[in-house]
Protein backbone atom coordinates (compact mmCIF):
# COMPACT_ATOMS: atom_id res chain seq x y z
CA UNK A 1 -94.52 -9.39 3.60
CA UNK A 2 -95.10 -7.60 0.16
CA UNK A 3 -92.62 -8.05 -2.24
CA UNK A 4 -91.09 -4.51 -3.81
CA UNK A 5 -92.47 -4.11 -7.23
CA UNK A 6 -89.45 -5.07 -8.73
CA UNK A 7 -88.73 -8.21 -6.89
CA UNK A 8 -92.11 -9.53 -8.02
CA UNK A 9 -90.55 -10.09 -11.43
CA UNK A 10 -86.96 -10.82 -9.97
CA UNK A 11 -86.39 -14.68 -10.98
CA UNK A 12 -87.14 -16.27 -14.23
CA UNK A 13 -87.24 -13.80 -16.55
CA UNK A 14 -83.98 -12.20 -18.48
CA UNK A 15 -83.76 -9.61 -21.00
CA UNK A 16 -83.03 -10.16 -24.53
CA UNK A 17 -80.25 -8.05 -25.68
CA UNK A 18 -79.92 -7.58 -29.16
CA UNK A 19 -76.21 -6.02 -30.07
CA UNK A 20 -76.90 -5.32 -33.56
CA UNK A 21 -73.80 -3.92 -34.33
CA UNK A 22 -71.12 -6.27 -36.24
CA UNK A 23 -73.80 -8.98 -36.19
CA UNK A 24 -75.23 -10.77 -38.99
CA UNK A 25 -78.85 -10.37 -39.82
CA UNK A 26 -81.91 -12.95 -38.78
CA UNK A 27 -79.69 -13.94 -35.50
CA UNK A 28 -82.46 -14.07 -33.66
CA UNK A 29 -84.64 -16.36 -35.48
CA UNK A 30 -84.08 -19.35 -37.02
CA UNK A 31 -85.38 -20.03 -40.71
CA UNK A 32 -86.54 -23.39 -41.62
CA UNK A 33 -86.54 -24.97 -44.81
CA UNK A 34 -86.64 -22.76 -48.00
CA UNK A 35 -86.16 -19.78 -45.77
CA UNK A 36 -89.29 -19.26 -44.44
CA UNK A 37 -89.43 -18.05 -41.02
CA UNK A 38 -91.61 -20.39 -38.94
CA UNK A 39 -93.64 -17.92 -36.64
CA UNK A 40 -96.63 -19.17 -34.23
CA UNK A 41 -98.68 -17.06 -31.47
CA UNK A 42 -99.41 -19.32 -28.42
CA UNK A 43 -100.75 -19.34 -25.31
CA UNK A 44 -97.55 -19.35 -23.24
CA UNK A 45 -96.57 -19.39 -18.84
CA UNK A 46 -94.45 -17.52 -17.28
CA UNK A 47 -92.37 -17.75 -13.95
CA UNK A 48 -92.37 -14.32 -12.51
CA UNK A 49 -92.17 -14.97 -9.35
CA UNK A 50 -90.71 -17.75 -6.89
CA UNK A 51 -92.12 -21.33 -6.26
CA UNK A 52 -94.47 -21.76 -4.68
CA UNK A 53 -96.34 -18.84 -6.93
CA UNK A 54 -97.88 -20.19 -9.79
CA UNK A 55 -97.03 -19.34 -13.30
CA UNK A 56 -98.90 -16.90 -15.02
CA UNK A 57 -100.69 -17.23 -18.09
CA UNK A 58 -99.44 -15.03 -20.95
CA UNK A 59 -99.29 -15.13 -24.91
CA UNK A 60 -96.09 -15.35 -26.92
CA UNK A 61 -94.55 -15.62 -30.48
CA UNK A 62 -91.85 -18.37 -30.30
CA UNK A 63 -92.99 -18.72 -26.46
CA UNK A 64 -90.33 -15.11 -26.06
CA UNK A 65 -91.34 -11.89 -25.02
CA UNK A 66 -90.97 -9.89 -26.78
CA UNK A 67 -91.13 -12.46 -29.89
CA UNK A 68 -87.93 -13.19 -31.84
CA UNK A 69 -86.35 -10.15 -33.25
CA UNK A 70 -86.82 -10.13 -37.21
CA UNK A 71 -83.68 -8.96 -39.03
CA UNK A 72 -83.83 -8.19 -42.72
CA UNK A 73 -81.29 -5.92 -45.25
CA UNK A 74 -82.88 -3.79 -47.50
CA UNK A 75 -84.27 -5.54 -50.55
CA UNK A 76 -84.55 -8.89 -48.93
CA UNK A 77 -88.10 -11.01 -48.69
CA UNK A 78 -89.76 -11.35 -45.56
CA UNK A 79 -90.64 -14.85 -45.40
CA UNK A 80 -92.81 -15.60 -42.51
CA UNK A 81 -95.63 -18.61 -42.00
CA UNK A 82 -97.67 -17.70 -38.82
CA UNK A 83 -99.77 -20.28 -37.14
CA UNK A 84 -102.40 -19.28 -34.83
CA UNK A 85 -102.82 -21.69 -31.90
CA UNK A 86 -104.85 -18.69 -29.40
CA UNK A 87 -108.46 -19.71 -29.04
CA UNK A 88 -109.27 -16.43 -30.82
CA UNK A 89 -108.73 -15.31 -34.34
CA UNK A 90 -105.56 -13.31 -35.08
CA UNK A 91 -103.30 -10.98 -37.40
CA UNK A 92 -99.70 -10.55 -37.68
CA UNK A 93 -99.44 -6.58 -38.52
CA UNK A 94 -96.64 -4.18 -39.59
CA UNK A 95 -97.45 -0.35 -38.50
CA UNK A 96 -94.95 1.39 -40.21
CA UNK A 97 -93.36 -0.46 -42.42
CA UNK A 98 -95.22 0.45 -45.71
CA UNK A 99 -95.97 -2.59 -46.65
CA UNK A 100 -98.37 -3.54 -49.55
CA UNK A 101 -102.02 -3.02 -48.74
CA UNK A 102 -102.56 -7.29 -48.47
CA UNK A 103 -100.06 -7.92 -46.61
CA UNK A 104 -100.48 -4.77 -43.68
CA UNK A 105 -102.56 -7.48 -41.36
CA UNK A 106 -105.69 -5.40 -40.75
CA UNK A 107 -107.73 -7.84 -40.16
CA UNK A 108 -111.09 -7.51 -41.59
CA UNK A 109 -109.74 -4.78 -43.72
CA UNK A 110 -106.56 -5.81 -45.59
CA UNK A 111 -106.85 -9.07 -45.23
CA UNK A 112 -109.03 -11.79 -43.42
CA UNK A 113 -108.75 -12.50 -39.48
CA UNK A 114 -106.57 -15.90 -39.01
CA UNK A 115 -108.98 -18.25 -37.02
CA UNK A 116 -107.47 -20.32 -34.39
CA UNK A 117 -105.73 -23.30 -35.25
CA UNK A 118 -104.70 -21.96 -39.25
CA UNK A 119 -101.63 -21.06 -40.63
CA UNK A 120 -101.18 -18.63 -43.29
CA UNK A 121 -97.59 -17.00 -45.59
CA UNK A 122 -96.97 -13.69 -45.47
CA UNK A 123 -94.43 -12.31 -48.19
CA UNK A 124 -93.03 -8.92 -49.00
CA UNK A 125 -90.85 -6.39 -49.33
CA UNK A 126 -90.10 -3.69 -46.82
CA UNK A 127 -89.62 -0.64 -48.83
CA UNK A 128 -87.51 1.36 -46.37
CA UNK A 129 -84.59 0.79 -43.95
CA UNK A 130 -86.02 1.20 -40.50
CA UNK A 131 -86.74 0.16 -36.88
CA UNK A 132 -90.61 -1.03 -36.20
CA UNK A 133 -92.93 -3.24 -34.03
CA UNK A 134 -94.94 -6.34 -35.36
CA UNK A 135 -98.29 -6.34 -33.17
CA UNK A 136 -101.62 -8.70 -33.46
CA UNK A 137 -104.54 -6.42 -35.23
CA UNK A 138 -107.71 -8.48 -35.14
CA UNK A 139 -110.12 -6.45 -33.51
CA UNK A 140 -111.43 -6.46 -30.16
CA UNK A 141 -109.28 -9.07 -28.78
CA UNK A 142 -106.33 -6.50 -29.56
CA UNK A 143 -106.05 -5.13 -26.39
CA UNK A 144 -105.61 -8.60 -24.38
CA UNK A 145 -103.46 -10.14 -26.93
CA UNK A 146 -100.54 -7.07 -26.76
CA UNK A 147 -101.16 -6.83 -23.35
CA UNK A 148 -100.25 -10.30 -22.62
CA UNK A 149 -97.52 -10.18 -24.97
CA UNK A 150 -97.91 -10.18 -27.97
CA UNK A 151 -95.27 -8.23 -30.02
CA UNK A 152 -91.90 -7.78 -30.96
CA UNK A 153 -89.31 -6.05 -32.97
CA UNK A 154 -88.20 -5.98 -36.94
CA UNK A 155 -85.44 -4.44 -38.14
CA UNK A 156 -84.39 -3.76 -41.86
CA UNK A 157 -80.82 -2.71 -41.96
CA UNK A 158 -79.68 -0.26 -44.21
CA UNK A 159 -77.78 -1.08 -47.37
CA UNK A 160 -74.78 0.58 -45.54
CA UNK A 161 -74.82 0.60 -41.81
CA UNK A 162 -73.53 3.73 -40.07
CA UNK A 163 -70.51 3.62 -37.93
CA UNK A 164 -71.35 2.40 -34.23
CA UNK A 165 -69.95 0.85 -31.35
CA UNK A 166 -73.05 -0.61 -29.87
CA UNK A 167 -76.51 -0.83 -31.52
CA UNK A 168 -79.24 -2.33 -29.47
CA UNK A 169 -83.18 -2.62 -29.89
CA UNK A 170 -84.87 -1.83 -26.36
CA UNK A 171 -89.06 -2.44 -26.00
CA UNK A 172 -90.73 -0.81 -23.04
CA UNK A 173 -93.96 -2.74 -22.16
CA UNK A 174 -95.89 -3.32 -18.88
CA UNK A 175 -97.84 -5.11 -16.61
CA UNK A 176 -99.74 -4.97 -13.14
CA UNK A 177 -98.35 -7.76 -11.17
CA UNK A 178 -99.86 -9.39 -7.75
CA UNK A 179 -97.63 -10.70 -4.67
CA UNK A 180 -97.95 -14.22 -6.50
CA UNK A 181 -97.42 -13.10 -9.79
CA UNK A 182 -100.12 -13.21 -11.52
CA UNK A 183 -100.94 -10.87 -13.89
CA UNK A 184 -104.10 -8.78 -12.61
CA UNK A 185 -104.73 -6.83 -15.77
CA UNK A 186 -108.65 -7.24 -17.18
CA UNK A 187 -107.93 -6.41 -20.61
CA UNK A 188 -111.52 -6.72 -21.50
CA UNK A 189 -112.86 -3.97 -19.34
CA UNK A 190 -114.60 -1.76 -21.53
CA UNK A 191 -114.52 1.43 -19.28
CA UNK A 192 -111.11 1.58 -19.46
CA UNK A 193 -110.58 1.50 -23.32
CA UNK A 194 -113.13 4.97 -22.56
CA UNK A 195 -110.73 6.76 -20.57
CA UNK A 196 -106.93 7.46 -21.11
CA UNK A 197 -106.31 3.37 -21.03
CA UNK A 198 -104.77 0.57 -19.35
CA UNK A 199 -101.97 1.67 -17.23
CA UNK A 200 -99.19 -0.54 -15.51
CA UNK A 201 -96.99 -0.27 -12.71
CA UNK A 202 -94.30 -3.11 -13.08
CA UNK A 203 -92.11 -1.44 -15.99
CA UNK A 204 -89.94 -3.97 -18.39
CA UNK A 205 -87.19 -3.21 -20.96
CA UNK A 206 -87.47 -6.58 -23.54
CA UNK A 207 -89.77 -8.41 -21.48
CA UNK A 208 -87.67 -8.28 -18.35
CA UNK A 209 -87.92 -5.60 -15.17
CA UNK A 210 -86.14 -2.51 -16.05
CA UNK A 211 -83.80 -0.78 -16.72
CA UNK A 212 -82.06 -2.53 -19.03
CA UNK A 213 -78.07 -2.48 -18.40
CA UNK A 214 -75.73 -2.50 -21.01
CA UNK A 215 -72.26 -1.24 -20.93
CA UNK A 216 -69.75 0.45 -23.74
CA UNK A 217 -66.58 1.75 -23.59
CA UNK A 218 -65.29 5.33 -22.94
CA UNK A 219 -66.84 7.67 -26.23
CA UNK A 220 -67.83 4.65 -27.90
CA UNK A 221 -70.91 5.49 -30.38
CA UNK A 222 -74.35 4.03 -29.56
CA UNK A 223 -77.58 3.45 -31.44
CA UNK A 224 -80.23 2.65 -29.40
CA UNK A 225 -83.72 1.74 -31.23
CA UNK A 226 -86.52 2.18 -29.12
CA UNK A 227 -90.19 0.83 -29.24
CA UNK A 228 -92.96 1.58 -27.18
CA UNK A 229 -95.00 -1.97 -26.99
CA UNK A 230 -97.13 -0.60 -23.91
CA UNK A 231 -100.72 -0.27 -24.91
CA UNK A 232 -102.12 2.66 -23.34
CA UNK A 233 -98.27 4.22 -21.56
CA UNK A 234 -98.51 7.78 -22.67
CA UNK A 235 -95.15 8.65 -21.27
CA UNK A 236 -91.67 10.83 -21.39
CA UNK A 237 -88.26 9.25 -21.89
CA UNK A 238 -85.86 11.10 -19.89
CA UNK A 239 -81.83 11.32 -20.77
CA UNK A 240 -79.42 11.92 -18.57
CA UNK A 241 -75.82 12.03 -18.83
CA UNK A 242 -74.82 12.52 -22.41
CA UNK A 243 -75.93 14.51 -25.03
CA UNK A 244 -78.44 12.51 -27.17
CA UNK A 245 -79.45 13.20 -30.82
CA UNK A 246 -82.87 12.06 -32.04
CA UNK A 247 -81.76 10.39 -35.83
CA UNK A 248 -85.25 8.77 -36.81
CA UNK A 249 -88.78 8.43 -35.99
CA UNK A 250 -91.64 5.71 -35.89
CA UNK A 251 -89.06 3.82 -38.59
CA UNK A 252 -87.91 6.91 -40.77
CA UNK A 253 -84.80 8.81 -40.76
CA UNK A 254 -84.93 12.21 -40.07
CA UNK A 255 -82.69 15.70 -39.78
CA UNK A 256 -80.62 14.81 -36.68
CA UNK A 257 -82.11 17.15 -33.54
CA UNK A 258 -81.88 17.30 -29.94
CA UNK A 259 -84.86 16.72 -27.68
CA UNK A 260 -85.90 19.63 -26.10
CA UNK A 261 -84.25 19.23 -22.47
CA UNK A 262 -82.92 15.87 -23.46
CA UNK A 263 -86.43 14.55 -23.26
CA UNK A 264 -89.54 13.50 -25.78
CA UNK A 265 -93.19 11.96 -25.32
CA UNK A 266 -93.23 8.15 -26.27
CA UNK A 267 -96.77 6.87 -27.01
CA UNK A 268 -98.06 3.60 -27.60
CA UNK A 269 -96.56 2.18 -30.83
CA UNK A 270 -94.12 5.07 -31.44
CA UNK A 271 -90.12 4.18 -32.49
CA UNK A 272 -87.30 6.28 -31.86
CA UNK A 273 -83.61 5.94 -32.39
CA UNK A 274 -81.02 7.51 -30.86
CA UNK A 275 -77.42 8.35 -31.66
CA UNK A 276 -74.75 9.84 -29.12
CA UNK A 277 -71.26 9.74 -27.65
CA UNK A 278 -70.11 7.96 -24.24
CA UNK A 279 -69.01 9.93 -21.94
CA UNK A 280 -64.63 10.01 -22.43
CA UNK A 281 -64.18 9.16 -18.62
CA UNK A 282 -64.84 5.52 -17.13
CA UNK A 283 -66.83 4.62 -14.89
CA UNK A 284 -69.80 7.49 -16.36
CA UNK A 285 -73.30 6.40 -16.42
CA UNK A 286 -76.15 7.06 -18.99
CA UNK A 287 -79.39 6.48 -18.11
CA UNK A 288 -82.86 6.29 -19.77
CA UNK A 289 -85.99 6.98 -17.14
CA UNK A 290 -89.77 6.48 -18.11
CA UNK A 291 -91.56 9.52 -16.20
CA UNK A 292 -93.98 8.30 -13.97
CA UNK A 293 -97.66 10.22 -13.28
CA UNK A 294 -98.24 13.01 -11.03
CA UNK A 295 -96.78 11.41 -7.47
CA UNK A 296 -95.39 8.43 -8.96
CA UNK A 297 -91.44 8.14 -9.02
CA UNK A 298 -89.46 7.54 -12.42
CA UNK A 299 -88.81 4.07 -13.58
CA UNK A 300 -85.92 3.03 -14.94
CA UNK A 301 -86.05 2.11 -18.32
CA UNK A 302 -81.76 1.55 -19.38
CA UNK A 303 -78.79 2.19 -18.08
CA UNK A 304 -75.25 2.25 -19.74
CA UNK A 305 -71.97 2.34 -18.04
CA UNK A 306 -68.69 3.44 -19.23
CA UNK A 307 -66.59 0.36 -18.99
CA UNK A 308 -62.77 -0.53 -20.82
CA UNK A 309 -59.88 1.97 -22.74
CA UNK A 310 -61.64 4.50 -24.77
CA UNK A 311 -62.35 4.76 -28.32
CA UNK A 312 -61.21 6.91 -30.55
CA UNK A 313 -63.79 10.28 -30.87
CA UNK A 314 -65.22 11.02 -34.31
CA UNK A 315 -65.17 14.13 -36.12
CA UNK A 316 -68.99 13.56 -38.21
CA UNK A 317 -71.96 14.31 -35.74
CA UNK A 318 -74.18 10.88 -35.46
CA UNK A 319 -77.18 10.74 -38.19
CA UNK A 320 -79.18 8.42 -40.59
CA UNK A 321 -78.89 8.04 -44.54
CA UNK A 322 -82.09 9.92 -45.92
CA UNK A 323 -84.72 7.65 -47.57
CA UNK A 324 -85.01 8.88 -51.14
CA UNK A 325 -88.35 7.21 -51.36
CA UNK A 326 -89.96 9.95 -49.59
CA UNK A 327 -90.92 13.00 -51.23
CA UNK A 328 -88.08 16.20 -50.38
CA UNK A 329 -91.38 18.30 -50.65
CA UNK A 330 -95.29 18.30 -50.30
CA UNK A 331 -97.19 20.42 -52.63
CA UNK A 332 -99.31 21.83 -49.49
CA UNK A 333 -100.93 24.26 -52.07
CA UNK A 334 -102.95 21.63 -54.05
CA UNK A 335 -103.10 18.97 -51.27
CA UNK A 336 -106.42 17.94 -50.47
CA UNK A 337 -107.99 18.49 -46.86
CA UNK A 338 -109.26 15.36 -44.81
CA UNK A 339 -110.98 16.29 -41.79
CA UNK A 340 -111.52 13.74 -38.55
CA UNK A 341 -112.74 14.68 -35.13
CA UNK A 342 -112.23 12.30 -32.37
CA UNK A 343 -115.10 12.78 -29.67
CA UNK A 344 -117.31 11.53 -26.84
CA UNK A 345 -115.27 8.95 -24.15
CA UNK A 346 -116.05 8.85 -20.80
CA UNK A 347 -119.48 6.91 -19.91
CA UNK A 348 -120.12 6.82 -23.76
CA UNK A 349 -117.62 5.06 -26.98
CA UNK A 350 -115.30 7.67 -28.47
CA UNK A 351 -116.45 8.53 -32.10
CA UNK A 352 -114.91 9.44 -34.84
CA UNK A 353 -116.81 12.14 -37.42
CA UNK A 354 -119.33 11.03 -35.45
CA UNK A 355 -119.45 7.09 -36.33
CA UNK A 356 -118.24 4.77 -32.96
CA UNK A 357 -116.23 2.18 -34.64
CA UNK A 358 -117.27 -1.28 -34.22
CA UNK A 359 -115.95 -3.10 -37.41
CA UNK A 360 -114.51 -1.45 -40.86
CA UNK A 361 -117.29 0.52 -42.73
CA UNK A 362 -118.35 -0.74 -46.24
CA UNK A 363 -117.24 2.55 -47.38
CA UNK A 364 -113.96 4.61 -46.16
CA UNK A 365 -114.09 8.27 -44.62
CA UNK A 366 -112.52 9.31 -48.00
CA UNK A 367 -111.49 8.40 -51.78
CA UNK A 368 -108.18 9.97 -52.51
CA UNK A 369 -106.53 9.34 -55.76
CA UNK A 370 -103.01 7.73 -56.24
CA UNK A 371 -99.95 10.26 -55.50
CA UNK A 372 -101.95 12.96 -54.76
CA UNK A 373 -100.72 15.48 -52.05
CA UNK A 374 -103.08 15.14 -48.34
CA UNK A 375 -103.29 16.78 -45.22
CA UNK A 376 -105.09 15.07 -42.39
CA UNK A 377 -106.70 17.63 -39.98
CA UNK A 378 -106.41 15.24 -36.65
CA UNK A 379 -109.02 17.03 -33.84
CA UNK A 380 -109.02 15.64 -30.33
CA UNK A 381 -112.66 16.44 -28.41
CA UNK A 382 -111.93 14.29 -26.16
CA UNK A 383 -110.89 14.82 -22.63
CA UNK A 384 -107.72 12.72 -22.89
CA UNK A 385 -104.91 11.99 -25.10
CA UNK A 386 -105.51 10.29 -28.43
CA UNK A 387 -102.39 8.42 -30.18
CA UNK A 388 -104.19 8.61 -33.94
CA UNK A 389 -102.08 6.11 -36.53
CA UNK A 390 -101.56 6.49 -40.00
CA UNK A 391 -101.54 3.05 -41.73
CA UNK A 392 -99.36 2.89 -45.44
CA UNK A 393 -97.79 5.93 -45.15
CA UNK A 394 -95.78 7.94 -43.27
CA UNK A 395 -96.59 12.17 -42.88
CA UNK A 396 -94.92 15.40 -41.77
CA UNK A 397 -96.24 17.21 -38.36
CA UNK A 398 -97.15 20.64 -39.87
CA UNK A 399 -96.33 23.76 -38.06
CA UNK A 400 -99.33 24.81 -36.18
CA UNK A 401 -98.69 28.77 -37.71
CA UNK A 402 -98.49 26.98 -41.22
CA UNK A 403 -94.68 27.91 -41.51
CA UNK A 404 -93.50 24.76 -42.31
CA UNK A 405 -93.25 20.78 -40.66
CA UNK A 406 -91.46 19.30 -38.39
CA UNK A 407 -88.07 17.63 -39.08
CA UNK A 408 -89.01 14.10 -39.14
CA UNK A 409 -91.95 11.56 -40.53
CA UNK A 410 -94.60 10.43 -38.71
CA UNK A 411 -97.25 7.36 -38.65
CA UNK A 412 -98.25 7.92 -35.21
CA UNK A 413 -99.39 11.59 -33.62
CA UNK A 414 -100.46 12.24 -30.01
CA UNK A 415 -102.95 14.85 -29.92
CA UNK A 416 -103.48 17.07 -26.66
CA UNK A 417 -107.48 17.20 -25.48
CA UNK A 418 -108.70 20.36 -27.04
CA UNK A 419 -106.20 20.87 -30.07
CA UNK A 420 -105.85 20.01 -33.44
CA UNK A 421 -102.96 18.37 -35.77
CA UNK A 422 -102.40 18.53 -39.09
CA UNK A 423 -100.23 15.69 -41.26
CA UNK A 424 -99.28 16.11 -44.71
CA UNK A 425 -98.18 13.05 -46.70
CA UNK A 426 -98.01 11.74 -50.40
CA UNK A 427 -100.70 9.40 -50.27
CA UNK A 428 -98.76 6.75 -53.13
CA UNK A 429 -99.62 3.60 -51.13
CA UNK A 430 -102.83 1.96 -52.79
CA UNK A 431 -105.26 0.15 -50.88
CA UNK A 432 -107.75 0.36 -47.70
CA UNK A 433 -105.68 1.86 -45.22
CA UNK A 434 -107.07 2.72 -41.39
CA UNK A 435 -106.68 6.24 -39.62
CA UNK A 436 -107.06 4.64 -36.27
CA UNK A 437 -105.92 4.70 -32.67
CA UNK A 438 -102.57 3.27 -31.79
CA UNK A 439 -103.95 2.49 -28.36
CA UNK A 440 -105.52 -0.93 -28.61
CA UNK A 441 -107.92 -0.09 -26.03
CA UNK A 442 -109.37 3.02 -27.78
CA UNK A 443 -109.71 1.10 -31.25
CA UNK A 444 -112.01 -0.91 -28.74
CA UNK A 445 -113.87 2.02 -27.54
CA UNK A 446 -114.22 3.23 -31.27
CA UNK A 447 -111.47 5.22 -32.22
CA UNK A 448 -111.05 4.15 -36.11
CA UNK A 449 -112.10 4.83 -39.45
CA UNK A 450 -110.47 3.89 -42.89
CA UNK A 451 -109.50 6.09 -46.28
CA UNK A 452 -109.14 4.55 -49.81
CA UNK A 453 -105.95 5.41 -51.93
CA UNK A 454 -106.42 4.98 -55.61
C-alpha cells in the first residue's frame, strides 16, 4: 500500500514552536562559556517514517531542523562559533540582516569558505530589529546543503515589543519523500537549477508536516513571523478567516497594509510578519494554505483555533515601530542607474549582463560611492521567475509609472518573465556585496554578480 503523503512523515518528527511572546530571549539555544553560542553544521538522520524504513540522511545545525532559533535584543552581540563537520566547505550567512560586509558569509566574497572540519567566530551587531533566516552560502554545494536542511531562524527583538497575545516564528520548507522515507531529491542536477527549480511535494511548517496548529484565545492578538526556507517554492500564502495585516517585510517594518484578497507571493528566502485579531467567537479557525500548481490541491501550512474566555479587544490597529535607520526619502532625482538583465536558462546557464556566474568576478558589475542614492533596474529574459537578492541593504519596489514605491523594504524581488523592476536604496553599507539569486539552484545555474559600495 502507498502511504498518503502526509503519513510518510507521520512519526518521529515534531514541530518546534517558538511562542515568542512573554519569553525571554536566546531560549532556544544554549550559550556556553563566555556567551558564545556554540553552533556546528553536521551530517545528521532522520526518522521519517516507521521501522523497518531506514533513516534518511539529512544535514542539521544542532542536529534540529530547522536549527536552533537565535534570539537577540537590539544592541546585543551575536556571539556564534560555527564548526563545520560536512565533508564540504561551508558559510554561515545572514540575508537581511545588514550586517558588516566581513561578517555577511559570502563565501568567496566576504569572507573565506569554512573547509570541513574548522571552526571559525563570527561577531556583530545586527543593526535593525527584525525577523530573518540564517542559510549556508558557499557556492555550488548551496543548493544540497538548504535542501537537506540547512537553515533556521534569528530574531532581534525590538527595544520595546508590541502588545501581543501570541508571537510565533513559522518556516515553510520541503522535501520529496519515497514510501520508505528517503529523501529522493538530487540536489546536484544541473538541469533543474536551469528551469524554475527544485520543487517538493511533502510540505513542512518548522521541519515537521504541515500545517502547523497553534491555538489562542477568543480576539487575542497574534504575530506570526514567517520564513520561506524552500529553495526553489515560488508560492502564495493564502488567509482565511480573519482579517490579516502585513506589518513588515524580508526583516523591515513597514506601513501596515492588507494583502490584496488576503493573499501575497512568498519566494524563496522572503520574511513576512503578520499582525491580526482572533476571531471574538470560540471555537473559529484561522488558517494559512500554501497554493499548490496548476492541478495540485492547497497544502496546509498553519492553523489556529479559537480556544478559552476572550480577551479584551484593542482600540490601536496592529503595526511595527519604524526603523529610523532607514532613510524617510530617496533622492530618486540624483540616484544613479544600475542596470542587470537576467537571461538565457533552459538547455543553456542563465546569465547575467551577459556573464554566467561561476565564482565572484575580480571586479564587481559596479563602483558606487558611500551614501549615494541607487536604483537597480532588475530585467527578467528569462522564461521563468527569478527571485533576485539584494545583499547589505534593503530597497523600495518603485512604482512601475514612476509615481512613487511601495510601502515596505525589500532585499528580495520576484520578477515576472518578460518585465522589469526597479529598487531604489541608500547604498551606506560598505563592502563587496552580491546582486544574486535567492534560489540556490539558480546561483548554480549562474544567476549572480556583485557591486562595490565605497
Amino acid at each position: 500500500m502507498t502511504p498518503t503523503r502526509r503519513a510518510v512523515l507521520s512519526c518521529g518528527l515534531a514541530a518546534a514552536v517558538w511562542r515568542l511572546a512573554g519569553r525571554p530571549r536566546g531560549d532556544a539555544l544554549a550559550r556556553a562559556a563566555g556567551g558564545i553560542l556554540n553552533f556546528e553544521a553536521a551530517p545528521a538522520r532522520l526518522q521519517p517514517a516507521p521501522y523497518p524504513a531506514e533513516p534518511a540522511a539529512i544535514y542539521a545545525y544542532d542536529g534540529v531542523i530547522p536549527g536552533p532559533l537565535i534570539r537577540l535584543r537590539q544592541g546585543e552581540e551575536l556571539r556564534l562559533r560555527l564548526s563545520n563537520r560536512l565533508l564540504d566547505p561551508t558559510t554561515l550567512s545572514f540575508p537581511g540582516l545588514r550586517a558588516a560586509n566581513s561578517v555577511a558569509g559570502i563565501g568567496g566574497l566576504t569572507q573565506e569558505r569554512l573547509r570541513s572540519g574548522a571552526s571559525a567566530e563570527i561577531r556583530f551587531i545586527p543593526p535593525d530589529a527584525g525577523f530573518n533566516l540564517y542559510l549556508p552560502h558557499a557556492g555550488l554545494t548551496d543548493p544540497g546543503q538548504q535542501g537537506h536542511g540547512l537553515f533556521g531562524p534569528i530574531i532581534v527583538d525590538e527595544t520595546k515589543a508590541p502588545d501581543v497575545d501570541l508571537d510565533t516564528a513559522a518556516v515553510l520548507s520541503d522535501w520529496n519523500v519515497e514510501s520508505s522515507g528517503q529523501i529522493t531529491d538530487d540536489f546536484a542536477n544541473f538541469v533543474i537549477g536551469r528551469e524554475s527549480g527544485r520543487k517538493a511535494w511533502v510540505i513542512l511548517t518548522n521541519g515537521a508536516p504541515a500545517p502547523l496548529k497553534l491555538s489562542a484565545r477568543p480576539s487575542a492578538r497574534v504575530r506570526l513571523r514567517l520564513g520561506n526556507a524552500t529553495t526553489a517554492r515560488l508560492t502564495t500564502v493564502t488567509i482565511t478567516g480573519v482579517k490579516p495585516f502585513i506589518v513588515a517585510v524580508d526583516g523591515q517594518p513597514s506601513e501596515p497594509f492588507e494583502p490584496l484578497n488576503s493573499q501575497f507571493p512568498m519566494g524563496p528566502g522572503t520574511r513576512f510578519e503578520l499582525m491580526f485579531d482572533m476571531p471574538r467567537n470560540p471555537g473559529a479557525n484561522v488558517r494559512l494554505d500554501v497554493r499548490g500548481d496548476a492541478g495540485e490541491e492547497d497544502h496546509p501550512f498553519i492553523a489556529i483555533a479559537s480556544k478559552g474566555e476572550p480577551v479584551a479587544s484593542r482600540s490601536e490597529p496592529p503595526q511595527l515601530p519604524s526603523n529610523p535607520l532607514l532613510p524617510a526619502e530617496i533622492a530618486l532625482e540624483s540616484a544613479r542607474r544600475c542596470d542587470f538583465a537576467v537571461s538565457g536558462g533552459d538547455a543553456q546557464a542563465f546569465l547575467v549582463n551577459g556573464v554566467s556566474f561561476a565564482d565572484w568576478a575580480p571586479k564587481p558589475a559596479y563602483i558606487i560611492p558611500r551614501g549615494h542614492p541607487v536604483v537597480f533596474a532588475l530585467a527578467n529574459k528569462t522564461a521563468v521567475v527569478q527571485a533576485l537578492r539584494l545583499w547589505g541593504h534593503v530597497g523600495r519596489l518603485l512604482h512601475s509609472m514612476d509615481d512613487g514605491w511601495e510601502p515596505y523594504w525589500r532585499d528580495t524581488v520576484l520578477i515576472q518573465p518578460g518585465r522589469t523592476a526597479h529598487v531604489a536604496f541608500v547604498a551606506d553599507n560598505p563592502g563587496k556585496w552580491a546582486l544574486e539569486s535567492a534560489i540556490p539552484e539558480h546561483r548554480v545555474a549562474g544567476v549572480g554578480t556583485w557591486f562595490q559600495v565605497g
